[in-house]
C-alpha atoms as a PDB file:
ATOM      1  CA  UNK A   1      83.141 100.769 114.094  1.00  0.00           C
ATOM      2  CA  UNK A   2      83.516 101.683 110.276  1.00  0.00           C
ATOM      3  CA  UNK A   3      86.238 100.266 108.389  1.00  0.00           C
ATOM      4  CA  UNK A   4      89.615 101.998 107.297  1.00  0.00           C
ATOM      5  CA  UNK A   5      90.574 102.148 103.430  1.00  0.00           C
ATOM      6  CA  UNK A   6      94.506 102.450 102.594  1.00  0.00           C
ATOM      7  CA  UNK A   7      95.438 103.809  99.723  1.00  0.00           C
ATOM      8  CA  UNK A   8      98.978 103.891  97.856  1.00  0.00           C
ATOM      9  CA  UNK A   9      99.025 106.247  94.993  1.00  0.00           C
ATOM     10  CA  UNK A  10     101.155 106.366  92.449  1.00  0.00           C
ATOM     11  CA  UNK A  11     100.706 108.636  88.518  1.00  0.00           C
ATOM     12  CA  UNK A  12      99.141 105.451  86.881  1.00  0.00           C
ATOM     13  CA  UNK A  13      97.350 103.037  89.738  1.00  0.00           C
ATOM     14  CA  UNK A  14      96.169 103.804  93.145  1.00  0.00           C
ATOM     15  CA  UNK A  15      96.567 100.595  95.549  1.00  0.00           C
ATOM     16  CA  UNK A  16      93.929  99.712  97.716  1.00  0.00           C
ATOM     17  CA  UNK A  17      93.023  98.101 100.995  1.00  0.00           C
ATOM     18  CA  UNK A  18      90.441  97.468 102.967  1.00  0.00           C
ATOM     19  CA  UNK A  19      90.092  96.349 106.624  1.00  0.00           C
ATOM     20  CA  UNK A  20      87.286  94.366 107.944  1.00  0.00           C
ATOM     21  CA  UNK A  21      85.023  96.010 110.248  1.00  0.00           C
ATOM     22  CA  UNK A  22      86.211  95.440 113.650  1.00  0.00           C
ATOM     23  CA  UNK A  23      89.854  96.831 112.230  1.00  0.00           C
ATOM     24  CA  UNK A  24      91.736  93.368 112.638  1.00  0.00           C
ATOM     25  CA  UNK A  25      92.567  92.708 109.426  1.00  0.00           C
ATOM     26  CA  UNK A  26      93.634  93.964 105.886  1.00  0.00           C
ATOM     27  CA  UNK A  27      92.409  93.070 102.261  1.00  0.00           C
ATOM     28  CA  UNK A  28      93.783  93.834  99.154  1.00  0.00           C
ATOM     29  CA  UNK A  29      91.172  95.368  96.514  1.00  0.00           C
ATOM     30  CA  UNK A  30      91.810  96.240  92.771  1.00  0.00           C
ATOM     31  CA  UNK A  31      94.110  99.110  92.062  1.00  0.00           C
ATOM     32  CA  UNK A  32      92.228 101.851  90.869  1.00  0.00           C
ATOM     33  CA  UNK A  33      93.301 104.127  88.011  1.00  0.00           C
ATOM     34  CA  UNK A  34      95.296 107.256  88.635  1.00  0.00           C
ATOM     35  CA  UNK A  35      94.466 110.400  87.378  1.00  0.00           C
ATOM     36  CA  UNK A  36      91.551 112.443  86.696  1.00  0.00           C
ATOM     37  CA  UNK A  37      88.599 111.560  88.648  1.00  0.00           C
ATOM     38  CA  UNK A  38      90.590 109.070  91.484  1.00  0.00           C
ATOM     39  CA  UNK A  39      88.895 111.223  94.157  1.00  0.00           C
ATOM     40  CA  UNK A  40      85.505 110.351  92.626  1.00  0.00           C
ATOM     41  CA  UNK A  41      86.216 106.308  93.025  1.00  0.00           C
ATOM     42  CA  UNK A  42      87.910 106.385  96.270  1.00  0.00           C
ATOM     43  CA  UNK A  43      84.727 108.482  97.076  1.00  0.00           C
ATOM     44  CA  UNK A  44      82.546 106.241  95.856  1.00  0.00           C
ATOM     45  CA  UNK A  45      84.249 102.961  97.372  1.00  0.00           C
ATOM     46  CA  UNK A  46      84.157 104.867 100.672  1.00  0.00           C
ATOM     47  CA  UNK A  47      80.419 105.481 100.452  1.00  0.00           C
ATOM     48  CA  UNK A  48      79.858 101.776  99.692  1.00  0.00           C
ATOM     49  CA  UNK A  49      81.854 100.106 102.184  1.00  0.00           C
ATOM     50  CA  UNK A  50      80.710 102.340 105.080  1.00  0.00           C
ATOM     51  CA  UNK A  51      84.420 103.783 105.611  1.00  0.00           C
ATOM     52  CA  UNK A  52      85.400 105.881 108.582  1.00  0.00           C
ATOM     53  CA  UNK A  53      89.046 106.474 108.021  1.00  0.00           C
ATOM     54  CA  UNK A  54      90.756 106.537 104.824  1.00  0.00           C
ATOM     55  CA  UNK A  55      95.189 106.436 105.534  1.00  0.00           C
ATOM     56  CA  UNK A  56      96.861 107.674 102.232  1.00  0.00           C
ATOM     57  CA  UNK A  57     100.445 106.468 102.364  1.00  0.00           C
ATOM     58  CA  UNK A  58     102.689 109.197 101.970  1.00  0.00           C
ATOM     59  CA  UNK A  59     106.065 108.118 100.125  1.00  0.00           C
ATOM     60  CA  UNK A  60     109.035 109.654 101.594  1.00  0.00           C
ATOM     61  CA  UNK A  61     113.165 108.798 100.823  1.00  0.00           C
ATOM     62  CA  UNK A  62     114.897 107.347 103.140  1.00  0.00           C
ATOM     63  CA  UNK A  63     116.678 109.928 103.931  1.00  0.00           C
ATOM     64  CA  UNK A  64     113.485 112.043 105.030  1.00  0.00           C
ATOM     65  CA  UNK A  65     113.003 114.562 102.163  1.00  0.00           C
ATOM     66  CA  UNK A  66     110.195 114.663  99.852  1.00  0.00           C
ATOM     67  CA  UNK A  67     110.332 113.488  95.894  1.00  0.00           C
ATOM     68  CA  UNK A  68     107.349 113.975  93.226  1.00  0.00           C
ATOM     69  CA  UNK A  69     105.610 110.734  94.770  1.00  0.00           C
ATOM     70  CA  UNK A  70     105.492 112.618  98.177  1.00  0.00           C
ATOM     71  CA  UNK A  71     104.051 115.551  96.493  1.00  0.00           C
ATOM     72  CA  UNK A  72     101.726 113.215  94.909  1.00  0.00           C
ATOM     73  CA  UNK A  73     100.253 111.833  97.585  1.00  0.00           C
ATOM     74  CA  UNK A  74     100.104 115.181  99.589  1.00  0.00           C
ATOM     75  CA  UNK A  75      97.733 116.726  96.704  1.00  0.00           C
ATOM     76  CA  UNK A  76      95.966 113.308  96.740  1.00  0.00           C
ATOM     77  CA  UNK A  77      95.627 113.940 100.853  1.00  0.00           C
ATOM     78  CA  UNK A  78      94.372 117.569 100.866  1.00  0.00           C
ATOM     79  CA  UNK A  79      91.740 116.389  97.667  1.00  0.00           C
ATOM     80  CA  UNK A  80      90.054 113.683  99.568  1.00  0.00           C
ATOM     81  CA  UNK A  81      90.014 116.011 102.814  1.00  0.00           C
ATOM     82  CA  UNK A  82      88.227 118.379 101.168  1.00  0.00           C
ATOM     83  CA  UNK A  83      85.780 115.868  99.296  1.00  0.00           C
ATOM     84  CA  UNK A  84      85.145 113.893 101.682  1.00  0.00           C
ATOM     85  CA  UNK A  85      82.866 115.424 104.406  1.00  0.00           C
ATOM     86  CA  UNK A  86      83.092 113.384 107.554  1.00  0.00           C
ATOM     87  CA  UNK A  87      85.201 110.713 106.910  1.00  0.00           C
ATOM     88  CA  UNK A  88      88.513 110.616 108.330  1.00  0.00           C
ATOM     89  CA  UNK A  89      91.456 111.281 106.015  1.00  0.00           C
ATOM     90  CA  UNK A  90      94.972 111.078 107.490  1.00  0.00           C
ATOM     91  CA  UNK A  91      98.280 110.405 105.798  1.00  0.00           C
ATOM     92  CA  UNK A  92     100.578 108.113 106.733  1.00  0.00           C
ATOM     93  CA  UNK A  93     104.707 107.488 106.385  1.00  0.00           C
ATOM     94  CA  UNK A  94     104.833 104.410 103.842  1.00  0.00           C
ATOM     95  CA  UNK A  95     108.567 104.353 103.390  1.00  0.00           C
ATOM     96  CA  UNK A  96     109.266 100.633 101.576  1.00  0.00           C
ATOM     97  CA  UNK A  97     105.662  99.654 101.988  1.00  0.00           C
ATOM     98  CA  UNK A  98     106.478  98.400  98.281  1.00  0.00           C
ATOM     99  CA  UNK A  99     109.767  96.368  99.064  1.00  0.00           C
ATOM    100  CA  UNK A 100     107.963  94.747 102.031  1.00  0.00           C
ATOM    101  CA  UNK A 101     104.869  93.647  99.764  1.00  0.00           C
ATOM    102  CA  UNK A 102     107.467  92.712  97.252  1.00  0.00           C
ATOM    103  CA  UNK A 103     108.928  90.287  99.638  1.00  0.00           C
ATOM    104  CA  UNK A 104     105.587  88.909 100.574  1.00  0.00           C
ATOM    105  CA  UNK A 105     104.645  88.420  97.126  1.00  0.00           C
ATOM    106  CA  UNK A 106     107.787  86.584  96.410  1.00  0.00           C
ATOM    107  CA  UNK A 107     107.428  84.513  99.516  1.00  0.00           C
ATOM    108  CA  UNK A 108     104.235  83.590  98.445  1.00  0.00           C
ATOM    109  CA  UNK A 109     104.942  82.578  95.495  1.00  0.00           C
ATOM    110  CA  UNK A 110     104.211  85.382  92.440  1.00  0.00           C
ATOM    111  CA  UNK A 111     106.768  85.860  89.657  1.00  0.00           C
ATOM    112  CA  UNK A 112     107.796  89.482  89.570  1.00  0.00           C
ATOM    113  CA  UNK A 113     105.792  89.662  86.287  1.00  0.00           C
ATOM    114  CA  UNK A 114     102.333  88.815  88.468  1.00  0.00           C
ATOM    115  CA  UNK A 115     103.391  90.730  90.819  1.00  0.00           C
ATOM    116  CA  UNK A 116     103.417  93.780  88.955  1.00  0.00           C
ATOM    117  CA  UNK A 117      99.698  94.241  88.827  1.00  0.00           C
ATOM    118  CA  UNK A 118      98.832  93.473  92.437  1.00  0.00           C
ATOM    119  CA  UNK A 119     101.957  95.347  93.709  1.00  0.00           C
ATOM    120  CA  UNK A 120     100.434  98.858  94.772  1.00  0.00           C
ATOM    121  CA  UNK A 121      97.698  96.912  96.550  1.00  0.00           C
ATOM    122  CA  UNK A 122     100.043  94.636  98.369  1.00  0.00           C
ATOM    123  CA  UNK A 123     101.733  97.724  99.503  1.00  0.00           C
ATOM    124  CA  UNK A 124      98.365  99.441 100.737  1.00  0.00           C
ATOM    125  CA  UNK A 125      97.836  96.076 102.892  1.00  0.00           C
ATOM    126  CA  UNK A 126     101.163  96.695 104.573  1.00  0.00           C
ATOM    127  CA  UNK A 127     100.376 100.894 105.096  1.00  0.00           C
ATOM    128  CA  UNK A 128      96.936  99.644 106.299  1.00  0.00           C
ATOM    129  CA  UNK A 129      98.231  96.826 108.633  1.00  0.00           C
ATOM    130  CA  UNK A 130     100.615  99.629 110.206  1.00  0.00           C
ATOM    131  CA  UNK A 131      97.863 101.809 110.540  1.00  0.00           C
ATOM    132  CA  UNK A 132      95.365  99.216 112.609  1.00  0.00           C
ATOM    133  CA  UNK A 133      98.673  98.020 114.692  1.00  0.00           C
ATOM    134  CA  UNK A 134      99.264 101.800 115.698  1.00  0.00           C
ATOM    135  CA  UNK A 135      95.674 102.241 116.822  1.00  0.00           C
ATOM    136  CA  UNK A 136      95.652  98.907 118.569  1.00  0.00           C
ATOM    137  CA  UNK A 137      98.621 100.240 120.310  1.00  0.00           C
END
């Protein structure tokens, strides 16, 4: 079975997780850099890591409607779809992913000023964890 990559964009990082290969677990990896060419290095992670499944979190308010971030996402959705031929691309509702890795980062330990720049792929841990619990049923 090949592994699933989450990923929680946002205009200047991308988060990013990883699950091991039997889908059981999550792992944070660096945040990549927004922007021009983020298809290109989720592409190439995807090709080195043998991923199957890439889950793009897809921000939405609480009260259901869409914002920029949504729109965001939904652009980064349909780009990877279209670049990346036989994986897998599905989005995913990731409403306070961030607060809940916020709250784990605290828990552990990290100072809102650390937390900052592991933050986006704390919250691609918790959209990727979903995921894996949803297919495990």
């Amino acid at each position: 079975m090949g592994r699933v990559l989450s990923l929680d964009p946002g205009r200047v990082r991308c988060g990013v997780a990883l699950s091991d290969s039997a889908r059981t677990m999550a792992f944070p990896r660096p945040a990549l850099a927004g922007g021009d060419g983020l298809v290109a290095r989720v592409a190439a992670l995807v090709a080195d890591e043998g991923v199957e499944t890439v889950v793009v979190g897809r921000p939405v308010a609480l009260s259901g409607r869409t914002t920029a971030s949504t729109a965001l996402a939904d652009a980064l959705w349909r780009d990877l779809r279209e670049a990346l031929d036989g994986v897998e691309v599905v989005a995913v509702d990731e409403r306070l992913s961030t607060v809940e890795a916020g709250r784990r980062l605290a828990g552990a330990g990290r100072r809102a000023r650390e937390a900052r720049a592991v933050i986006d792929s704390a919250a691609a841990v918790v959209v990727l964890e979903s995921y894996l619990g949803g297919e495990r049923g």
